[in-house]
C-alpha atoms as a PDB file:
ATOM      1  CA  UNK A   1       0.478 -30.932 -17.298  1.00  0.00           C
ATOM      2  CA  UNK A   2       1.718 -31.497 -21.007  1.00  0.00           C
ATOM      3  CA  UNK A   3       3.835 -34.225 -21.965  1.00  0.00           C
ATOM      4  CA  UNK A   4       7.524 -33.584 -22.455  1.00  0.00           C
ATOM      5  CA  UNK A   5       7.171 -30.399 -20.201  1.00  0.00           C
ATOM      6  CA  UNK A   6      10.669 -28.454 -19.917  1.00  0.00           C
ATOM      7  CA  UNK A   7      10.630 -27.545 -16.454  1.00  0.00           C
ATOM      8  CA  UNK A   8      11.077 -28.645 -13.121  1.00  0.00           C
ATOM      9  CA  UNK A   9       8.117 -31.155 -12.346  1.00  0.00           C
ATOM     10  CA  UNK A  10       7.773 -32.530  -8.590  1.00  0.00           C
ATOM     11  CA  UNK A  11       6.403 -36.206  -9.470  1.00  0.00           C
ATOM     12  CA  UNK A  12       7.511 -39.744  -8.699  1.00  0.00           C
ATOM     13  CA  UNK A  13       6.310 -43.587  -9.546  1.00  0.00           C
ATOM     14  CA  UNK A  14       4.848 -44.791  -6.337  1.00  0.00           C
ATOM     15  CA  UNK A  15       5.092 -48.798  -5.848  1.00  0.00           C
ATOM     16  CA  UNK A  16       1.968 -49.331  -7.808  1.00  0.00           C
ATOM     17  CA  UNK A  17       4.069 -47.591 -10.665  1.00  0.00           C
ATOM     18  CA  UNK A  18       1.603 -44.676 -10.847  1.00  0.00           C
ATOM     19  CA  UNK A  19       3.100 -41.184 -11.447  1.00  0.00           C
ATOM     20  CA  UNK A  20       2.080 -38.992  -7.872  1.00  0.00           C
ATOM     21  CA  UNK A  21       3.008 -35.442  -7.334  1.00  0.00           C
ATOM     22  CA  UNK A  22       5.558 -35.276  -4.941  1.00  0.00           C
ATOM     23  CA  UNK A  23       3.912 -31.543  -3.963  1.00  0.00           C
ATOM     24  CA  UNK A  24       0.944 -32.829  -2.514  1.00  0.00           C
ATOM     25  CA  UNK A  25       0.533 -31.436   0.915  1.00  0.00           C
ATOM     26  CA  UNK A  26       3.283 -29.057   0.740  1.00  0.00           C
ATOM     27  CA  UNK A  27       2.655 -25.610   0.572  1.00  0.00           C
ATOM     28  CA  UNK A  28       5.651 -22.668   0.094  1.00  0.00           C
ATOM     29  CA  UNK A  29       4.998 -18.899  -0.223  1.00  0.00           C
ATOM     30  CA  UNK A  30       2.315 -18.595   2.312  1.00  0.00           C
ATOM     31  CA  UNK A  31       0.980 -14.773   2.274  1.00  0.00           C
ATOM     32  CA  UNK A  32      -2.344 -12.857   2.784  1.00  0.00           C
ATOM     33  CA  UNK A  33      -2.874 -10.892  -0.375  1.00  0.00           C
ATOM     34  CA  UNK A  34      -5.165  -8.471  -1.972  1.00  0.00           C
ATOM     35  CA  UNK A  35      -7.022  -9.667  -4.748  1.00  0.00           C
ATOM     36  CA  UNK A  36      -5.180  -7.098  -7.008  1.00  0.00           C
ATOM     37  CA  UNK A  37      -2.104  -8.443  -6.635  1.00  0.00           C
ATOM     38  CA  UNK A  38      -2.915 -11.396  -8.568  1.00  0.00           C
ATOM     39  CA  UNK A  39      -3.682  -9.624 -10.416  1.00  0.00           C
ATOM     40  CA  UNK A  40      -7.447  -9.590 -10.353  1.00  0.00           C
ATOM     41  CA  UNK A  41      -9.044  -6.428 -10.698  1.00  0.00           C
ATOM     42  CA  UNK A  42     -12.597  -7.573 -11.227  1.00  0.00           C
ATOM     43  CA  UNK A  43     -13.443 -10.072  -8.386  1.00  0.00           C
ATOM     44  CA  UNK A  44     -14.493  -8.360  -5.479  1.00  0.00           C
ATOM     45  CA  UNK A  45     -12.411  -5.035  -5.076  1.00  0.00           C
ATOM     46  CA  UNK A  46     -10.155  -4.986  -1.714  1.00  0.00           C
ATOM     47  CA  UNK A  47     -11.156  -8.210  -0.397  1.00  0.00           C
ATOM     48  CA  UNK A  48      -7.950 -10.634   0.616  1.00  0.00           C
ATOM     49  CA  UNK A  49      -6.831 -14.118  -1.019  1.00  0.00           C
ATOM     50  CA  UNK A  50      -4.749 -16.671   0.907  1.00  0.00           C
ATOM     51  CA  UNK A  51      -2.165 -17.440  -1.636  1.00  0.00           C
ATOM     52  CA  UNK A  52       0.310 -20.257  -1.950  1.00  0.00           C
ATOM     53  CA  UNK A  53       2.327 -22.262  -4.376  1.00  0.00           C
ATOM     54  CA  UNK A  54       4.622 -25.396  -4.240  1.00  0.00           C
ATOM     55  CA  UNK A  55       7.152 -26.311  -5.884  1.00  0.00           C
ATOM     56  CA  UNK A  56       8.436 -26.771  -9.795  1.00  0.00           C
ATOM     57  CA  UNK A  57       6.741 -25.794 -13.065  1.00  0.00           C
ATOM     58  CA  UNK A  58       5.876 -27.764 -16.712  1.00  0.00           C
ATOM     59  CA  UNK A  59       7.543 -24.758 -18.582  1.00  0.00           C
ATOM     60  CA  UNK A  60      11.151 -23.308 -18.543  1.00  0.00           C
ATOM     61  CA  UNK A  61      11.163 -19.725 -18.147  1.00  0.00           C
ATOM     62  CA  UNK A  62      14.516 -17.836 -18.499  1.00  0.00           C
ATOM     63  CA  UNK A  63      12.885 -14.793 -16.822  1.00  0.00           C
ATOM     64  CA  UNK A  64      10.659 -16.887 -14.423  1.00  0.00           C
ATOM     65  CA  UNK A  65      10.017 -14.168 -11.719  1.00  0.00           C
ATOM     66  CA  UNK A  66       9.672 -16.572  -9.249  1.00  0.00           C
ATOM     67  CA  UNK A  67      11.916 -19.007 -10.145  1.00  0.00           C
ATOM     68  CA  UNK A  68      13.007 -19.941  -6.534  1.00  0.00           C
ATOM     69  CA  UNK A  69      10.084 -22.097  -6.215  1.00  0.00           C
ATOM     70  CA  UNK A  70       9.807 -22.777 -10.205  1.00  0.00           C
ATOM     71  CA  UNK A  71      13.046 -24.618  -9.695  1.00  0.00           C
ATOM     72  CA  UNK A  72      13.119 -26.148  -6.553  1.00  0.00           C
ATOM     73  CA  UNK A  73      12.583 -29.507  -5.873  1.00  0.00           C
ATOM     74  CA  UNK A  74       9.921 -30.522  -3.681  1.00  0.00           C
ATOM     75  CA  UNK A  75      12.335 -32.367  -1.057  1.00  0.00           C
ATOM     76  CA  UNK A  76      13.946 -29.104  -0.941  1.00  0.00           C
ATOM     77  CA  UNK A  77      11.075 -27.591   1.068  1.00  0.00           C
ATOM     78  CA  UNK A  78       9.471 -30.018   2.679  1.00  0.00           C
ATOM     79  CA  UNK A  79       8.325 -29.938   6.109  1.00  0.00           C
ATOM     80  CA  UNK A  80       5.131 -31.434   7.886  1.00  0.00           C
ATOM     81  CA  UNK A  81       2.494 -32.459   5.272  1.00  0.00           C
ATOM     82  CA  UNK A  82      -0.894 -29.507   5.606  1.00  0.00           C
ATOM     83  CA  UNK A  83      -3.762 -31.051   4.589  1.00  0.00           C
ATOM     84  CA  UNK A  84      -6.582 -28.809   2.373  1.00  0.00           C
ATOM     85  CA  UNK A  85      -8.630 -28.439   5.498  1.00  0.00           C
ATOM     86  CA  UNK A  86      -5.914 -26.588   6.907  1.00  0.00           C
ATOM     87  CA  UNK A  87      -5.036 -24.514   4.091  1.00  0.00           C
ATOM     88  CA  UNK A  88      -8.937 -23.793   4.106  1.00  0.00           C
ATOM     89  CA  UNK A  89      -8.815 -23.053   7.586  1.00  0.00           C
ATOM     90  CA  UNK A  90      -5.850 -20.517   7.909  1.00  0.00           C
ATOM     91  CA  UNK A  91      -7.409 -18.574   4.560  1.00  0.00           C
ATOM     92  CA  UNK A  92     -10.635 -17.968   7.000  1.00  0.00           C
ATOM     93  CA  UNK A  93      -8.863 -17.237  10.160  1.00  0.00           C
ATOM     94  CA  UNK A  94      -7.377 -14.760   8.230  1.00  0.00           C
ATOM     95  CA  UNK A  95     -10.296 -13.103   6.798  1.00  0.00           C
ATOM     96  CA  UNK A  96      -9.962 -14.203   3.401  1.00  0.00           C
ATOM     97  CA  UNK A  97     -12.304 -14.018   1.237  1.00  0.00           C
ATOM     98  CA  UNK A  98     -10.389 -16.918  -1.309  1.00  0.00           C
ATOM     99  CA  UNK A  99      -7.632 -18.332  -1.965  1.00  0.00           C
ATOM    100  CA  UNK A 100      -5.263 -18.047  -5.228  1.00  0.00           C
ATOM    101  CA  UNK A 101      -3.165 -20.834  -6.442  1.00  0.00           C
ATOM    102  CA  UNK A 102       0.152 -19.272  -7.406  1.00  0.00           C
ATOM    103  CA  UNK A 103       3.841 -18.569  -7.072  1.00  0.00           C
ATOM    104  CA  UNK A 104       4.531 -21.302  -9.370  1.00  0.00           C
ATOM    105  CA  UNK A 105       1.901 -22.939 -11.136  1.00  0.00           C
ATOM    106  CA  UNK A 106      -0.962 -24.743  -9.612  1.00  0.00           C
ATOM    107  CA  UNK A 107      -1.688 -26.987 -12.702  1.00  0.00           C
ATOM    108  CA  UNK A 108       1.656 -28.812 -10.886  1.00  0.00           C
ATOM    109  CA  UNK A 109       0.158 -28.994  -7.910  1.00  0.00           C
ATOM    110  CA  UNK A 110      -3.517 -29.844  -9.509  1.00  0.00           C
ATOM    111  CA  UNK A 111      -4.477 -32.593  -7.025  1.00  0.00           C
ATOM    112  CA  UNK A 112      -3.893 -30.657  -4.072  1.00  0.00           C
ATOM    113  CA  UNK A 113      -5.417 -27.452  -5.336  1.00  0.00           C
ATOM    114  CA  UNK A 114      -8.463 -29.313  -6.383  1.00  0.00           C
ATOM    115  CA  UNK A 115      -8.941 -31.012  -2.670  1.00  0.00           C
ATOM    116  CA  UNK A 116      -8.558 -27.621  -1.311  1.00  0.00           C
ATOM    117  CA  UNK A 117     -11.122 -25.928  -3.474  1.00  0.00           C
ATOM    118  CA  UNK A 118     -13.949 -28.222  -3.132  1.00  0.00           C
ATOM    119  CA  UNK A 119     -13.423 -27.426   0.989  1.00  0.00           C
ATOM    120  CA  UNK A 120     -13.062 -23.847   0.074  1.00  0.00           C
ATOM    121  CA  UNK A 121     -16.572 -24.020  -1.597  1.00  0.00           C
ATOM    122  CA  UNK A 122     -18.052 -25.875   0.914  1.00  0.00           C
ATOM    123  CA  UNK A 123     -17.012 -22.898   3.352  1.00  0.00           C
ATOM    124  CA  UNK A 124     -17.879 -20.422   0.668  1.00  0.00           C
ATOM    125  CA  UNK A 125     -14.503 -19.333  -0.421  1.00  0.00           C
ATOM    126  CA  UNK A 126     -13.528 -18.253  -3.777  1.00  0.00           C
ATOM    127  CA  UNK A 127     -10.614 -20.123  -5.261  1.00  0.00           C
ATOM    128  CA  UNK A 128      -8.448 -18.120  -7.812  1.00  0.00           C
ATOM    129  CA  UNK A 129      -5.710 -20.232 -10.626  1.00  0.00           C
ATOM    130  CA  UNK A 130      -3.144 -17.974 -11.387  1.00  0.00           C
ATOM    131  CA  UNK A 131      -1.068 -20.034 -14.151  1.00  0.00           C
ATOM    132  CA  UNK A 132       0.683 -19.878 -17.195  1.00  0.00           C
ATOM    133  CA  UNK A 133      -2.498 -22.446 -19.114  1.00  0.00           C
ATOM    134  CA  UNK A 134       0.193 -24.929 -19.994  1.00  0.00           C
ATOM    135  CA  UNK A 135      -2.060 -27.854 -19.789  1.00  0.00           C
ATOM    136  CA  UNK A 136      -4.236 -30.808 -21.042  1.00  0.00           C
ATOM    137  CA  UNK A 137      -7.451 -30.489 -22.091  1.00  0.00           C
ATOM    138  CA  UNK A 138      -8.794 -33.546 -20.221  1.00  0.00           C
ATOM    139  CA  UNK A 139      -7.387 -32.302 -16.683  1.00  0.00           C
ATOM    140  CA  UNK A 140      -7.911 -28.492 -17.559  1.00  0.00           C
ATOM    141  CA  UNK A 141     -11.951 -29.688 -17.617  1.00  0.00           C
ATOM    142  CA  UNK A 142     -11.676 -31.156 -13.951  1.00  0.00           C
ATOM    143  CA  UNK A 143      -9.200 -28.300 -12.699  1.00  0.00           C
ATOM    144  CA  UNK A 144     -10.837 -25.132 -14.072  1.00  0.00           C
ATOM    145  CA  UNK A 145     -14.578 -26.896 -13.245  1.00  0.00           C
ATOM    146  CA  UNK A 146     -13.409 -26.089  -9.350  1.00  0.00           C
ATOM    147  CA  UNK A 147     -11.890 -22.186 -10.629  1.00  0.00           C
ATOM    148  CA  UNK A 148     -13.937 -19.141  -9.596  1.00  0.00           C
ATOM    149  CA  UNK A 149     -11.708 -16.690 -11.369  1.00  0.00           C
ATOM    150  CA  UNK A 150      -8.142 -17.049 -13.175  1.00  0.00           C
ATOM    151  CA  UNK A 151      -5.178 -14.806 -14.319  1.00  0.00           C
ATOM    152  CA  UNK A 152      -3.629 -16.588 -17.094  1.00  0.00           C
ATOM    153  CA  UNK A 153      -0.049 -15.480 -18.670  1.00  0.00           C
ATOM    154  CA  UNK A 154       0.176 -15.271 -22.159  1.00  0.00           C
ATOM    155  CA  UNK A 155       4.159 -14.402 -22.152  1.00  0.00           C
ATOM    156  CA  UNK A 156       4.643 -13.167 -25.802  1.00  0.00           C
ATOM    157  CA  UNK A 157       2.360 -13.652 -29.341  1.00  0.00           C
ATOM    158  CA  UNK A 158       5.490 -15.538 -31.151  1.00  0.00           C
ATOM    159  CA  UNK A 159       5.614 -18.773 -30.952  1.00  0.00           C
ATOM    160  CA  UNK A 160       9.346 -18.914 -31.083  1.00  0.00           C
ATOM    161  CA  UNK A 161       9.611 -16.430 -28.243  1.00  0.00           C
ATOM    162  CA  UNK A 162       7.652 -19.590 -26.386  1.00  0.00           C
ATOM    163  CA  UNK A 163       9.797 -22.451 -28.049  1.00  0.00           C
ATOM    164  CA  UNK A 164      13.243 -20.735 -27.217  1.00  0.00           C
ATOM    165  CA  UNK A 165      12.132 -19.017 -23.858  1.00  0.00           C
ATOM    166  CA  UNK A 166       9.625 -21.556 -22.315  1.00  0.00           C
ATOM    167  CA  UNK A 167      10.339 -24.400 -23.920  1.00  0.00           C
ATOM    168  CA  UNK A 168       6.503 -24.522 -24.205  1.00  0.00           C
ATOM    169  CA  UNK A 169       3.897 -23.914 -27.258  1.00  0.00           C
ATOM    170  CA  UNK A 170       1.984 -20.930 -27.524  1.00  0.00           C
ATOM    171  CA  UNK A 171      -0.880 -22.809 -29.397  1.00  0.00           C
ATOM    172  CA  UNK A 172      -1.226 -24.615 -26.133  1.00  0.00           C
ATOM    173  CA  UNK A 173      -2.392 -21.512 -24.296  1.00  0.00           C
ATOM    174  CA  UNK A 174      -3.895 -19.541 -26.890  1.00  0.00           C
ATOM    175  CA  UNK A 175      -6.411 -23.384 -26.496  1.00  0.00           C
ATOM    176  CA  UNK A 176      -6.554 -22.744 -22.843  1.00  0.00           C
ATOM    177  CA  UNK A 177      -7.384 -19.341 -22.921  1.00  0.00           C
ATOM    178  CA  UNK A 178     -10.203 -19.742 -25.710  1.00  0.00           C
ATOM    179  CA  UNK A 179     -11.516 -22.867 -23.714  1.00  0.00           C
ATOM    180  CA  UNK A 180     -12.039 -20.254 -19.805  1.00  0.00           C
ATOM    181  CA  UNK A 181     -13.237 -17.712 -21.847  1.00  0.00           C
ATOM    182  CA  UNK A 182     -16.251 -19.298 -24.017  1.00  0.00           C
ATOM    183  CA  UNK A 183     -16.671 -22.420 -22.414  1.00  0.00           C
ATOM    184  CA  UNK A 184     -16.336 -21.990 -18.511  1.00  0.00           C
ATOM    185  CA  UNK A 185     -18.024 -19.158 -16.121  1.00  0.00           C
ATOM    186  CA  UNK A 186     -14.470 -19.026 -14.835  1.00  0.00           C
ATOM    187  CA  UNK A 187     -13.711 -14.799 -14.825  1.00  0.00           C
ATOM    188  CA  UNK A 188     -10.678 -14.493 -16.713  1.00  0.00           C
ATOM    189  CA  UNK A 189      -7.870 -12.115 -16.503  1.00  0.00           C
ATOM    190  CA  UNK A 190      -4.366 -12.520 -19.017  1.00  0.00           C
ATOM    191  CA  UNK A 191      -1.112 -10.669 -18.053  1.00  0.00           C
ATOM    192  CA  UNK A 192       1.888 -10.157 -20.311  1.00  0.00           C
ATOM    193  CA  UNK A 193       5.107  -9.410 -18.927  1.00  0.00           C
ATOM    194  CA  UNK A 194       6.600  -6.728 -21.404  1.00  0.00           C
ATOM    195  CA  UNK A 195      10.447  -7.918 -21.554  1.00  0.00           C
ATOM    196  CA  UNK A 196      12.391  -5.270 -23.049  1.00  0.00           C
ATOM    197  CA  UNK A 197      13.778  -6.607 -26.526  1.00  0.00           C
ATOM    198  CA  UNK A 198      11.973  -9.498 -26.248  1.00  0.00           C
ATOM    199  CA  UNK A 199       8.439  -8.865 -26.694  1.00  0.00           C
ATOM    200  CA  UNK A 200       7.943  -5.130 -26.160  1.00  0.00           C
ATOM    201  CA  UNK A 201       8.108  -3.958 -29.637  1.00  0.00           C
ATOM    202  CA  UNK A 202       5.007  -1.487 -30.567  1.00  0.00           C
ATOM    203  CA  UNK A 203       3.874  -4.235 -33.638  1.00  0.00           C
ATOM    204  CA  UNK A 204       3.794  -7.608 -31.116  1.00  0.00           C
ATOM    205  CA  UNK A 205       1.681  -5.370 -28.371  1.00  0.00           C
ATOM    206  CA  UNK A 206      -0.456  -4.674 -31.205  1.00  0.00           C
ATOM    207  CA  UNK A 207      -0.814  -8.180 -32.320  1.00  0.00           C
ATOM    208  CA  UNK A 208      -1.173  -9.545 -28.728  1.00  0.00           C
ATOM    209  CA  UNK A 209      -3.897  -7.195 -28.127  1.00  0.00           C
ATOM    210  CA  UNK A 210      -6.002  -7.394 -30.960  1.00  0.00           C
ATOM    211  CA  UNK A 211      -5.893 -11.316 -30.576  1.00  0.00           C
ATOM    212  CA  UNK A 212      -7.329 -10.769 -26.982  1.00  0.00           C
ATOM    213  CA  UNK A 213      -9.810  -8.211 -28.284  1.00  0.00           C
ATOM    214  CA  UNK A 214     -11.232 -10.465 -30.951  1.00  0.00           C
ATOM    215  CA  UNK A 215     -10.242 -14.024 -29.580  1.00  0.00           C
ATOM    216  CA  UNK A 216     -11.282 -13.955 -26.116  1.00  0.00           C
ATOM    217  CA  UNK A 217     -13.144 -10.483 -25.885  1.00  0.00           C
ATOM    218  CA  UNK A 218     -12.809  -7.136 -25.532  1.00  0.00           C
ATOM    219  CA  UNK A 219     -13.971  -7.271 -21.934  1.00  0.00           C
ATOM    220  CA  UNK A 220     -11.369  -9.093 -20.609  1.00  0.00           C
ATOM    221  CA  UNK A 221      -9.063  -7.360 -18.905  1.00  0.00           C
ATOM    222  CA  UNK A 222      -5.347  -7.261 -20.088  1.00  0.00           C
ATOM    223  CA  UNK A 223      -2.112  -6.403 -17.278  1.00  0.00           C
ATOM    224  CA  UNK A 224       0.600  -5.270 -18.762  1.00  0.00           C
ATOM    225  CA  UNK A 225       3.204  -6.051 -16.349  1.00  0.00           C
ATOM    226  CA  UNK A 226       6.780  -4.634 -15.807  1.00  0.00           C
ATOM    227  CA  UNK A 227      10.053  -7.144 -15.915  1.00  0.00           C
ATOM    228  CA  UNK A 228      12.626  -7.304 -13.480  1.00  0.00           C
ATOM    229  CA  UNK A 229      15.602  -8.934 -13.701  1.00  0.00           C
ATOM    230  CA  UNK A 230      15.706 -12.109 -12.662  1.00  0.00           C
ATOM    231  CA  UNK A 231      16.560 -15.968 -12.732  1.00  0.00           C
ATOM    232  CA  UNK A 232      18.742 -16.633 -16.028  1.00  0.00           C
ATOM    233  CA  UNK A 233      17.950 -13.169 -17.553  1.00  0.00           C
ATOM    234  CA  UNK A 234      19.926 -10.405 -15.063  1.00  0.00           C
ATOM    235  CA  UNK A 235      21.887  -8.556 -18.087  1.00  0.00           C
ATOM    236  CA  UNK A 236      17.856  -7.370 -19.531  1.00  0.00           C
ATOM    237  CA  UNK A 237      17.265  -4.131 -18.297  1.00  0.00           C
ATOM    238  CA  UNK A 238      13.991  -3.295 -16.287  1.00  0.00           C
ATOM    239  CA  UNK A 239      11.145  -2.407 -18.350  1.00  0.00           C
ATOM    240  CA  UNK A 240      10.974   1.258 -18.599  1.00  0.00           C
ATOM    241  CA  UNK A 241       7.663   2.911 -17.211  1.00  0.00           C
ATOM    242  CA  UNK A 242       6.880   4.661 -21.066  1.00  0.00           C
ATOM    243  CA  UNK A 243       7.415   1.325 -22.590  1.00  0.00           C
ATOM    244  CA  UNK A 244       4.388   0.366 -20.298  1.00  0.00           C
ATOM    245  CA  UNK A 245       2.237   3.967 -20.943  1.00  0.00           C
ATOM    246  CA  UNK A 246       2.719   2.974 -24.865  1.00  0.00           C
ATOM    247  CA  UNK A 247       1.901  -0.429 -24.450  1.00  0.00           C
ATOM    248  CA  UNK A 248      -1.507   0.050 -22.396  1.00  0.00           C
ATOM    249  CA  UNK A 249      -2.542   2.837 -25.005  1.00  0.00           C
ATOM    250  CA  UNK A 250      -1.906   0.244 -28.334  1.00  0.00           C
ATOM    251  CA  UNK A 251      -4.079  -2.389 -26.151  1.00  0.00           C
ATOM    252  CA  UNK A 252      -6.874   0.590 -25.942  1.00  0.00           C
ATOM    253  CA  UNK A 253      -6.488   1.176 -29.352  1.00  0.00           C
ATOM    254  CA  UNK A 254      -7.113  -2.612 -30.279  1.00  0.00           C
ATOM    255  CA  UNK A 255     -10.307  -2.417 -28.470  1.00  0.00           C
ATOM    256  CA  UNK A 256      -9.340  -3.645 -25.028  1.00  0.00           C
ATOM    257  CA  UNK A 257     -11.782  -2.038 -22.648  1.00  0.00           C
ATOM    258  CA  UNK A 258      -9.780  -2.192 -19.921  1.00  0.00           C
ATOM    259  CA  UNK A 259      -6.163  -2.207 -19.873  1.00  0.00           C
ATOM    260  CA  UNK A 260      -3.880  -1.949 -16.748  1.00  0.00           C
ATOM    261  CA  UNK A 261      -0.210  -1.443 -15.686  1.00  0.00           C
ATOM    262  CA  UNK A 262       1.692  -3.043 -12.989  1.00  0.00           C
ATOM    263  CA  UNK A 263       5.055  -3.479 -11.363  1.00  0.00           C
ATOM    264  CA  UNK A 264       4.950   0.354 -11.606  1.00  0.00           C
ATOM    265  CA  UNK A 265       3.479   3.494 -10.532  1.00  0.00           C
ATOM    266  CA  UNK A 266       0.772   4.200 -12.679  1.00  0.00           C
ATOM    267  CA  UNK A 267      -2.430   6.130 -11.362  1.00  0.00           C
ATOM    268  CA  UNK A 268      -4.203   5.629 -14.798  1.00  0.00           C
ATOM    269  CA  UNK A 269      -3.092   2.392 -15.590  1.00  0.00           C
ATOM    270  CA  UNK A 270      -4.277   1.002 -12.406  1.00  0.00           C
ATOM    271  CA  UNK A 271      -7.905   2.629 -12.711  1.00  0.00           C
ATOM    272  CA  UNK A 272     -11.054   0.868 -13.532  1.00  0.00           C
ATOM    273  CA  UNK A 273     -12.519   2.871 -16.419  1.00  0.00           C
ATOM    274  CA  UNK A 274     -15.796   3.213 -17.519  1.00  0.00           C
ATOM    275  CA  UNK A 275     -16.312   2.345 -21.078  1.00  0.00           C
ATOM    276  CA  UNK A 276     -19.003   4.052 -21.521  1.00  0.00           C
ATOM    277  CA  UNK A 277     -18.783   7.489 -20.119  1.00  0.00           C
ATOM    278  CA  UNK A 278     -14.717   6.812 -18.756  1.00  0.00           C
ATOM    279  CA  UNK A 279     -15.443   8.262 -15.866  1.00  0.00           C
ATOM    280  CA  UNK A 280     -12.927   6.519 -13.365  1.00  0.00           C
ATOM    281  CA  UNK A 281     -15.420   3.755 -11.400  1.00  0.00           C
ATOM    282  CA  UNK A 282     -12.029   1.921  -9.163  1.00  0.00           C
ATOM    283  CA  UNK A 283      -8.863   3.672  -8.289  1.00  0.00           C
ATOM    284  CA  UNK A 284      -6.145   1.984  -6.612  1.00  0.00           C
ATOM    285  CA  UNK A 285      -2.928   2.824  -5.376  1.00  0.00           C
ATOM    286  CA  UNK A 286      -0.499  -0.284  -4.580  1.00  0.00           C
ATOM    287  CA  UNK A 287      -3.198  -2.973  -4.840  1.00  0.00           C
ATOM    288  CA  UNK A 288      -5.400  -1.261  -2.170  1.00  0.00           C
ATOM    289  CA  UNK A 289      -8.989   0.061  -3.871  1.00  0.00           C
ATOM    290  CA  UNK A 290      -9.229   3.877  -2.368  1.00  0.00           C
ATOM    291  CA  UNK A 291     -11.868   4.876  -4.431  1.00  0.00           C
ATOM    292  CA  UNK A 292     -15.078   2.209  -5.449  1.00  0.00           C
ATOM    293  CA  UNK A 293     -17.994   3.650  -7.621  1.00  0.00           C
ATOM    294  CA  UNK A 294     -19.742   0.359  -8.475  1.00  0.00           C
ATOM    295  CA  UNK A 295     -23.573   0.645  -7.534  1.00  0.00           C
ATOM    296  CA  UNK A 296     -24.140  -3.548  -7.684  1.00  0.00           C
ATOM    297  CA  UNK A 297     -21.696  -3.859 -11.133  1.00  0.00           C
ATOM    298  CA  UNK A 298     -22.904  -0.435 -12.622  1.00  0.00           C
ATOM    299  CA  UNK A 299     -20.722   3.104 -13.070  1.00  0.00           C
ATOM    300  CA  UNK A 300     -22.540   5.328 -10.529  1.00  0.00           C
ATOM    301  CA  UNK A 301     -22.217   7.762 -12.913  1.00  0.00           C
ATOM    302  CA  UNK A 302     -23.874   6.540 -16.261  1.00  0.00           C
ATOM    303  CA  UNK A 303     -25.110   3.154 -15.319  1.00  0.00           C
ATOM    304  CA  UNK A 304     -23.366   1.375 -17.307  1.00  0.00           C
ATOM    305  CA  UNK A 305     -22.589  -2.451 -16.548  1.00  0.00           C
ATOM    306  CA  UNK A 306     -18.603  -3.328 -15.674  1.00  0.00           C
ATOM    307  CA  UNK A 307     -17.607  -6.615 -16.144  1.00  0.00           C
ATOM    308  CA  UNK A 308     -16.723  -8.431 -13.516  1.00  0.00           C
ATOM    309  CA  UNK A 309     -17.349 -10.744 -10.544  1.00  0.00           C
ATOM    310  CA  UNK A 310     -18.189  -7.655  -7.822  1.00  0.00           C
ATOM    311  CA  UNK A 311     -19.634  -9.561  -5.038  1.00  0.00           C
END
C-alpha cells in the first residue's frame, strides 16, 4: 500500500502493535470467470480464473465500479475465515485454470493473495493481479514476484484527474507499470475506463496511448473500457459506444498493436489482430473465444508471433 492512502483500508494494530490486515482469510465476490473478463486477452484464450476480492481499497475512486466492496469494511462481510488451501482448492474443483485477484484491489489484501499463490503454483495454477498499481516498491517486488499475468488501471494521463478523483498520484503507477513491464516476466495488460468529460477527450486518449506505446511497449495490450454510472458519480452519462470506436482507433494510431473495447458490443474491438498481415487470429463475443487461429503463438495465416502467454 502507499502511505496516507485515501480509501477504505481493512487493517488494525494487533497487541504486539503491528499493523495486520483485517482481510486476511476473508474472501467476497466469489465467481468462475473467463480469463477475458479480467480483462486478459493474451493468457490462455477461454480458459477460466477463480476470482475473488475482499474488502476496501488504498485509493478513493468517485466512479469506483465496484465500490460495494471498495468501501466496505471488512467486519461488514465477515464470515468463517477460508484459508489459501481452500481458495486453491475450489479454483481446481472448478476447472480453473488460475485464479485473479480482483473486485477491489489485491495489493489490500497482499498477504493473503501471496499465501494463496505460492499453493496455486505448487498445484500449477496461474495467479492473475488485477489492480489499480497503487503501491510500494519494496512490497510490489515480493507481490508481483508471485504474479503470472496482471491488468493494471491507469484511470486517466492527468495527474489532477488522479489527485481530485483518486486521491492517489499518477507518478505512482506510471512507476508500477514501468517496473511489470521491463523488470518482471509478469504479462501485462492496462485498462482505462473512458469517463465521459473526464478523460475521454480525443487529445488525453492520444497522450495516454502514445505513453503506453513508447513507455511500456507497443505490444502491450490497451482496454478501453466503457463507464457506467456508479458509486458517487450517477449524474455522468454512460460512455457512448463511438466515444469508444474513436478512442481504440487514436490508440492504433499511436502505435498500439492491439487495442480492445469493452463494456460494449464491439466485434472489432474485441478481436485479436494480427499485426502483421491483420488478419483476425481471436474473435470473441462476450468474453467467450469462438474463433482461435494461434498455431503455438503464431497467426496461422502469416506466421507471425502474437504476444502473449498462450499456453
Amino acid at each position: 500500500m502507499r502511505d496516507g492512502q485515501a480509501g477504505f483500508c481493512s487493517v488494525r494494530r494487533n497487541a504486539g502493535g503491528i499493523l495486520e490486515l483485517t482481510a486476511y482469510g476473508h474472501p467476497s465476490g466469489l465467481a468462475v470467470d473467463p480469463i477475458e473478463k479480467k480483462p486478459l486477452y493474451h493468457v490462455m484464450p477461454g480458459s477460466r480464473v477463480l476470482s475473488f476480492g475482499t474488502t476496501g481499497c488504498n485509493l478513493a475512486c468517485r466512479f469506483c465500479q465496484n465500490w460495494e466492496m471498495s468501501t466496505a469494511k471488512a467486519g461488514e462481510v465477515r464470515g468463517r475465515v477460508v484459508p489459501p488451501e481452500s481458495i486453491v482448492a475450489a479454483a481446481l474443483a472448478n476447472d480453473c485454470q488460475g485464479i485473479a485477484y480482483t473486485y477491489n484491489d489485491p495489493v489490500i489484501f497482499a498477504e493473503y493473495a501471496m499465501d494463496i499463490a505460492e499453493v496455486a503454483h505448487q498445484a500449477g495454477l496461474l495467479n492473475i493481479a488485477v489492480t489499480a498499481g497503487y503501491i510500494e516498491p519494496a512490497p510490489r517486488a515480493d507481490f508481483f514476484a508471485l504474479m503470472d499475468a496482471a491488468n493494471v488501471d491507469l484511470k486517466s494521463i492527468d495527474p489532477t484527474f488522479y489527485r481530485t478523483l483518486t486521491g492517489g498520484r499518477l507518478d505512482v503507477v506510471q512507476d508500477t507499470l514501468r517496473y511489470l513491464a521491463h523488470e518482471t516476466e509478469v504479462w501485462l495488460e492496462v485498462t482505462n475506463l473512458v469517463i465521459p468529460g473526464l478523460n475521454d477527450s480525443a487529445a488525453g486518449i492520444r497522450e495516454l496511448s502514445a505513453w503506453v506505446a513508447t513507455e511500456l511497449g507497443p505490444d502491450v495490450p490497451l482496454h478501453l473500457s466503457a463507464f457506467h454510472p456508479s458509486h458517487r458519480m450517477t449524474d455522468v452519462p454512460r460512455t457512448p459506444s463511438s466515444r469508444l470506436f474513436e478512442a481504440r482507433r487514436i490508440a492504433l494510431d499511436e502505435g498500439l498493436r492491439f487495442v480492445y473495447t469493452g463494456n460494449i458490443a464491439d466485434a472489432d474491438g474485441a478481436t485479436t489482430w494480427c499485426w502483421n498481415c491483420h488478419q483476425p487470429v481471436i474473435e470473441r463475443r462476450s468474453f467467450q473465444v469462438v474463433a482461435n487461429r494461434l498455431d503455438d503463438g503464431r497467426c496461422h495465416g502469416c506466421g507471425a508471433r502474437i504476444p502473449g502467454r498462450w499456453g
